[in-house]
N, C-alpha and C. Protein backbone atom coordinates (compact mmCIF):
# COMPACT_ATOMS: atom_id res chain seq x y z
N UNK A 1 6.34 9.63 0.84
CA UNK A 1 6.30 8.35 0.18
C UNK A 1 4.86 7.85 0.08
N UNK A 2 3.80 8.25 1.38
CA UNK A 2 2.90 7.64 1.10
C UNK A 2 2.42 6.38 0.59
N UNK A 3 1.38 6.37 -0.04
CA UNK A 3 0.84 5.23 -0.88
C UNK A 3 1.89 4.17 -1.64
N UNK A 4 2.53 4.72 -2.31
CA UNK A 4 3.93 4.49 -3.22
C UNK A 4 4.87 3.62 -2.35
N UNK A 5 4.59 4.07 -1.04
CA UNK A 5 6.48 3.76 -0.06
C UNK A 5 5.39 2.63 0.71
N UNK A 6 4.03 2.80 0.75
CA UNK A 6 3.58 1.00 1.33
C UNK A 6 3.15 0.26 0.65
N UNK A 7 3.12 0.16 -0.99
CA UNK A 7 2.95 -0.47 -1.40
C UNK A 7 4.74 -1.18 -1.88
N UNK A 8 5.61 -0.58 -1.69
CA UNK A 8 6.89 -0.96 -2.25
C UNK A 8 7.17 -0.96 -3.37
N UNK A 9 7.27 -0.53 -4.36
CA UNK A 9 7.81 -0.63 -6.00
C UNK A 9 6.43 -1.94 -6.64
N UNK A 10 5.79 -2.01 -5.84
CA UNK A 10 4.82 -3.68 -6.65
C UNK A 10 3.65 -2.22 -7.61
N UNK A 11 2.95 -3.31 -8.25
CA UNK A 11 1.87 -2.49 -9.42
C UNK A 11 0.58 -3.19 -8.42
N UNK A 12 0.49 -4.08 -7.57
CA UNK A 12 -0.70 -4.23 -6.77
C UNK A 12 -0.83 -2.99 -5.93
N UNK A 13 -2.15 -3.34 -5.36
CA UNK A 13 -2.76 -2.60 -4.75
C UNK A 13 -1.96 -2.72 -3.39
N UNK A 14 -0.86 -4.12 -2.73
CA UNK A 14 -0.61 -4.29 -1.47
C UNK A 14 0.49 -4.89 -2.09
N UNK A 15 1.43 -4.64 -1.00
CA UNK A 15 3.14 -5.24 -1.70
C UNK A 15 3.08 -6.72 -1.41
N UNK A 16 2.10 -7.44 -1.04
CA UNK A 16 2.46 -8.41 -0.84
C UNK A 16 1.63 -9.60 -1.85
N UNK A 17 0.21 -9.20 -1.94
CA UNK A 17 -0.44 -9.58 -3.33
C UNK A 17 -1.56 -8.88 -3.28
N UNK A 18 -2.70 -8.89 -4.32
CA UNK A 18 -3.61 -8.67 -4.07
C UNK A 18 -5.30 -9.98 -3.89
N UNK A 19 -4.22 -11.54 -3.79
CA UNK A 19 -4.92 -12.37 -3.25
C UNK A 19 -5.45 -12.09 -1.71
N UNK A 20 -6.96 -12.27 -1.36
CA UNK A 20 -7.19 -12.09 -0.16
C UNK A 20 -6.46 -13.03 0.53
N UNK A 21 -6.63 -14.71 -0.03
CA UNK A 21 -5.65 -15.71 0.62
C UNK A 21 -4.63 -15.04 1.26
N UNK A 22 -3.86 -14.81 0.45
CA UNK A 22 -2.36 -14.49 0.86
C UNK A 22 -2.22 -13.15 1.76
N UNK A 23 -3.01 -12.77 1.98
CA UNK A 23 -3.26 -11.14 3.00
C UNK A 23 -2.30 -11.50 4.66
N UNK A 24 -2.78 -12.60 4.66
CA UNK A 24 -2.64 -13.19 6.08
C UNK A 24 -0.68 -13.27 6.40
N UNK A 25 0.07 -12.95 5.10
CA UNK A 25 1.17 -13.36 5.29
C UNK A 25 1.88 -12.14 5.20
N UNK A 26 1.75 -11.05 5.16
CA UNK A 26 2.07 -9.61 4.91
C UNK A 26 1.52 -8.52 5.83
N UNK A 27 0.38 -8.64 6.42
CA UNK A 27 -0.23 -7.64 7.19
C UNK A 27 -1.30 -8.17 8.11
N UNK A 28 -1.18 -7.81 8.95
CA UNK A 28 -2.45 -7.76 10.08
C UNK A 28 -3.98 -7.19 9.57
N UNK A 29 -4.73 -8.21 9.26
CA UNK A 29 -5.88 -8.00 8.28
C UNK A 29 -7.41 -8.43 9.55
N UNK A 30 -8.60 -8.21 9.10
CA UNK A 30 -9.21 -8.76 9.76
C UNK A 30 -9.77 -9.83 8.95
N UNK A 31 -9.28 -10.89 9.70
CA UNK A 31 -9.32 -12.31 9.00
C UNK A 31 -10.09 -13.35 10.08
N UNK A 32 -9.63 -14.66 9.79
CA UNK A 32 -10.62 -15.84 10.35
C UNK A 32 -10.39 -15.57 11.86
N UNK A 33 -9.27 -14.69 12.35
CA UNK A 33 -9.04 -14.79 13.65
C UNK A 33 -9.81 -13.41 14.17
N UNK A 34 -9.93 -12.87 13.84
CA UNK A 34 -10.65 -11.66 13.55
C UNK A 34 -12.06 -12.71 14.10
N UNK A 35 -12.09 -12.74 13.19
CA UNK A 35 -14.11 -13.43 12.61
C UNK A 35 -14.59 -14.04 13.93
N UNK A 36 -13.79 -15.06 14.41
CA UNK A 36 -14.38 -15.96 15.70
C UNK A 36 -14.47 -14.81 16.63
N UNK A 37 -14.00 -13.64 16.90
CA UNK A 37 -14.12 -12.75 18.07
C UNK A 37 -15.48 -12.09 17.39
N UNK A 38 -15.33 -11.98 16.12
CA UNK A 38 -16.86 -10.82 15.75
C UNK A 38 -17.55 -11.55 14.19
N UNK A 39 -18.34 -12.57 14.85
CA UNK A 39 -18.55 -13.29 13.82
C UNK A 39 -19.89 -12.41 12.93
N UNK A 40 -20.87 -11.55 12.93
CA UNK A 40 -21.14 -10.87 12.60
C UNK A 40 -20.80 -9.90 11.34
N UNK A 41 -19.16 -9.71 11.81
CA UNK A 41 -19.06 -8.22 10.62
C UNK A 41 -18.06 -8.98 9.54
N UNK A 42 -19.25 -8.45 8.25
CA UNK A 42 -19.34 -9.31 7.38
C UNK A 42 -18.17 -8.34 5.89
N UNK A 43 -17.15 -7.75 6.68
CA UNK A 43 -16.16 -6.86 6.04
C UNK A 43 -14.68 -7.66 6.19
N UNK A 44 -15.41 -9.03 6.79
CA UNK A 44 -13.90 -9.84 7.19
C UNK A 44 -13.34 -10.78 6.20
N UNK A 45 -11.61 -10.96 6.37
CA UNK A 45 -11.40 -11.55 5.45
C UNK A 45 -11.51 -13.00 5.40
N UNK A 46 -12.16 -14.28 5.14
CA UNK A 46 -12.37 -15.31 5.71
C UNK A 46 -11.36 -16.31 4.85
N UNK A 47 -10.27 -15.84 4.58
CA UNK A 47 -9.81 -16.05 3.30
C UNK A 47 -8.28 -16.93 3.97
N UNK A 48 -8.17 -16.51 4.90
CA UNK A 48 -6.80 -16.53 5.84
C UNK A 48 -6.60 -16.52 7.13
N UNK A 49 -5.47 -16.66 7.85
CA UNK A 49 -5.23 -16.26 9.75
C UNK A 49 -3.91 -15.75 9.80
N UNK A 50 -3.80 -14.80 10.01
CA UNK A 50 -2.43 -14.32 10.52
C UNK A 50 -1.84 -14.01 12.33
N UNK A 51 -2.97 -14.88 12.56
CA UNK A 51 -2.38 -15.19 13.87
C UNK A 51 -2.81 -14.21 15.39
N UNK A 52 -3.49 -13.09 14.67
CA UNK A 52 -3.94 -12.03 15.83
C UNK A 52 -5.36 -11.74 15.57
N UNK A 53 -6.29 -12.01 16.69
CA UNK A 53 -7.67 -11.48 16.23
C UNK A 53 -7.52 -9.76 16.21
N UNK A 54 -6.83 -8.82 16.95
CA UNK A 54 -6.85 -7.86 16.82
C UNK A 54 -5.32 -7.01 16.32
N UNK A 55 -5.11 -6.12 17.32
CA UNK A 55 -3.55 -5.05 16.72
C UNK A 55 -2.61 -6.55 17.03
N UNK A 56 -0.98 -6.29 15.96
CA UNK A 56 -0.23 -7.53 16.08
C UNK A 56 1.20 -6.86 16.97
N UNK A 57 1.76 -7.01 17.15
CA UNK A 57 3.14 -6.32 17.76
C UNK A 57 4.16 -6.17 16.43
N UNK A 58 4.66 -4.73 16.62
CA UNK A 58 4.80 -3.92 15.45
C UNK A 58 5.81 -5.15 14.91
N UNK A 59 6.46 -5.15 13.99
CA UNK A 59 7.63 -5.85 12.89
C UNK A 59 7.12 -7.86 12.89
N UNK A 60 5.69 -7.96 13.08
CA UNK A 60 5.49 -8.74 13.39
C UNK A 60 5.50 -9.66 11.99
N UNK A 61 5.55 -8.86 10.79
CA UNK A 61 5.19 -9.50 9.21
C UNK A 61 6.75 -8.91 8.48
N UNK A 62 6.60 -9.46 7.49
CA UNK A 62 8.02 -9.24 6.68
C UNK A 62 7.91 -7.90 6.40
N UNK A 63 8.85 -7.06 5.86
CA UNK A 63 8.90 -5.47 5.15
C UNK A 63 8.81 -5.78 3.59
N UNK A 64 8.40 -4.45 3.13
CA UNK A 64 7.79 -4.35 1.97
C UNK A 64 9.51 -4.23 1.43
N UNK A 65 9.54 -3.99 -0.42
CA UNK A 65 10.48 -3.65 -0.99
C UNK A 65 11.19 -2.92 -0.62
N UNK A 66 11.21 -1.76 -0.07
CA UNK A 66 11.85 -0.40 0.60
C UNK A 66 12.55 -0.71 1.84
N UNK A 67 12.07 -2.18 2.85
CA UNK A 67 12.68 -2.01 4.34
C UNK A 67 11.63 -1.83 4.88
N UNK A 68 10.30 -1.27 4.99
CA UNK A 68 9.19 -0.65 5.61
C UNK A 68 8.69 -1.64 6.04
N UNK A 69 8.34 -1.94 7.47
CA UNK A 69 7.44 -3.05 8.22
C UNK A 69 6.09 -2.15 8.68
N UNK A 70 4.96 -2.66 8.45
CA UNK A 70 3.92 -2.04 9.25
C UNK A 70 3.02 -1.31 8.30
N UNK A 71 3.58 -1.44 6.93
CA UNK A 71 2.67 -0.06 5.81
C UNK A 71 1.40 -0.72 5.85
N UNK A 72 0.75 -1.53 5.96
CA UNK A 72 -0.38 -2.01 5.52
C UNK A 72 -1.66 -1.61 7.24
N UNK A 73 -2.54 -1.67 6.84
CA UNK A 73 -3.21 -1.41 8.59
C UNK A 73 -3.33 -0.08 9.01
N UNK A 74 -3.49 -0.08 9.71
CA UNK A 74 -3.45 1.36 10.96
C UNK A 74 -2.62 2.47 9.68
N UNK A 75 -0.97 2.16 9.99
CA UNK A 75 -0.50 3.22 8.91
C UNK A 75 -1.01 3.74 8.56
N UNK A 76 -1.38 2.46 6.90
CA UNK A 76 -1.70 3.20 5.93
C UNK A 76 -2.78 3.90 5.87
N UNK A 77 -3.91 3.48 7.05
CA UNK A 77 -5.52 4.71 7.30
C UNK A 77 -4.58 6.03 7.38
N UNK A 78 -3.56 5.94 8.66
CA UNK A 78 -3.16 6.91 9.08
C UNK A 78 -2.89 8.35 7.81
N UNK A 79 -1.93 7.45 6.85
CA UNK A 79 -1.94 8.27 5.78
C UNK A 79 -3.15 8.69 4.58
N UNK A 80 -4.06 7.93 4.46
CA UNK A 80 -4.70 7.96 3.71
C UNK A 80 -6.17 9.38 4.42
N UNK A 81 -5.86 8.83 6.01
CA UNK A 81 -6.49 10.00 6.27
C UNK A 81 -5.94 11.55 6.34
N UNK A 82 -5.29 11.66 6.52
CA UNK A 82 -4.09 12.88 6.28
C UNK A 82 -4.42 13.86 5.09
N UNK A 83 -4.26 12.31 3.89
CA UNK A 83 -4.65 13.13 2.72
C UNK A 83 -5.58 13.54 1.95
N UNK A 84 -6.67 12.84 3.09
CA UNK A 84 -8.50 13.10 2.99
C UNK A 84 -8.48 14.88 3.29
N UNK A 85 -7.35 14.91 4.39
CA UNK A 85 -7.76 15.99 5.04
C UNK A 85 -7.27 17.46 3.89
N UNK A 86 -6.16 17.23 3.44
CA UNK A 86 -5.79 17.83 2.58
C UNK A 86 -6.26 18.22 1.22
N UNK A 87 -6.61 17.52 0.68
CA UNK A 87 -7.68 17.74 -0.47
C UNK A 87 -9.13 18.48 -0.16
């Protein structure tokens, strides 16, 4: 399923939007809660808080179209590195 099965049937880039705002309500992002622990790294999203400066406890955000909790984050590196490796 890959890419396809975490994004859920959506044409964005993330099943949930591709507003940074709205990041905070779908996935564990590094956001404002993020930021106050590492105010420095300037790859953060300052856009939102979803409540965890770091990892969240798994089913912690809604599931994508499919049922899938968790595609966004860690996962999806997980897969995306996989298929670094493969190519």
């Amino acid at each position: 399923m890959g890419i396809r099965g975490a994004r859920g049937k959506t044409t964005t880039a993330r099943y949930g939007s591709d507003n940074p705002a709205e990041f905070c309500a779908t996935t564990n992002v590094g956001d404002l809660d993020y930021s106050e622990q590492h105010p420095g790294d300037s790859g953060v999203n300052r856009a939102c808080r979803d409540g965890y400066a770091f990892t969240s406890p798994v089913g912690s955000f809604p599931p994508n179209q499919f049922g899938l909790y968790d595609m966004l984050g860690n996962v999806m590196d997980w897969n995306e590195e996989l298929l670094e490796r493969q190519l």
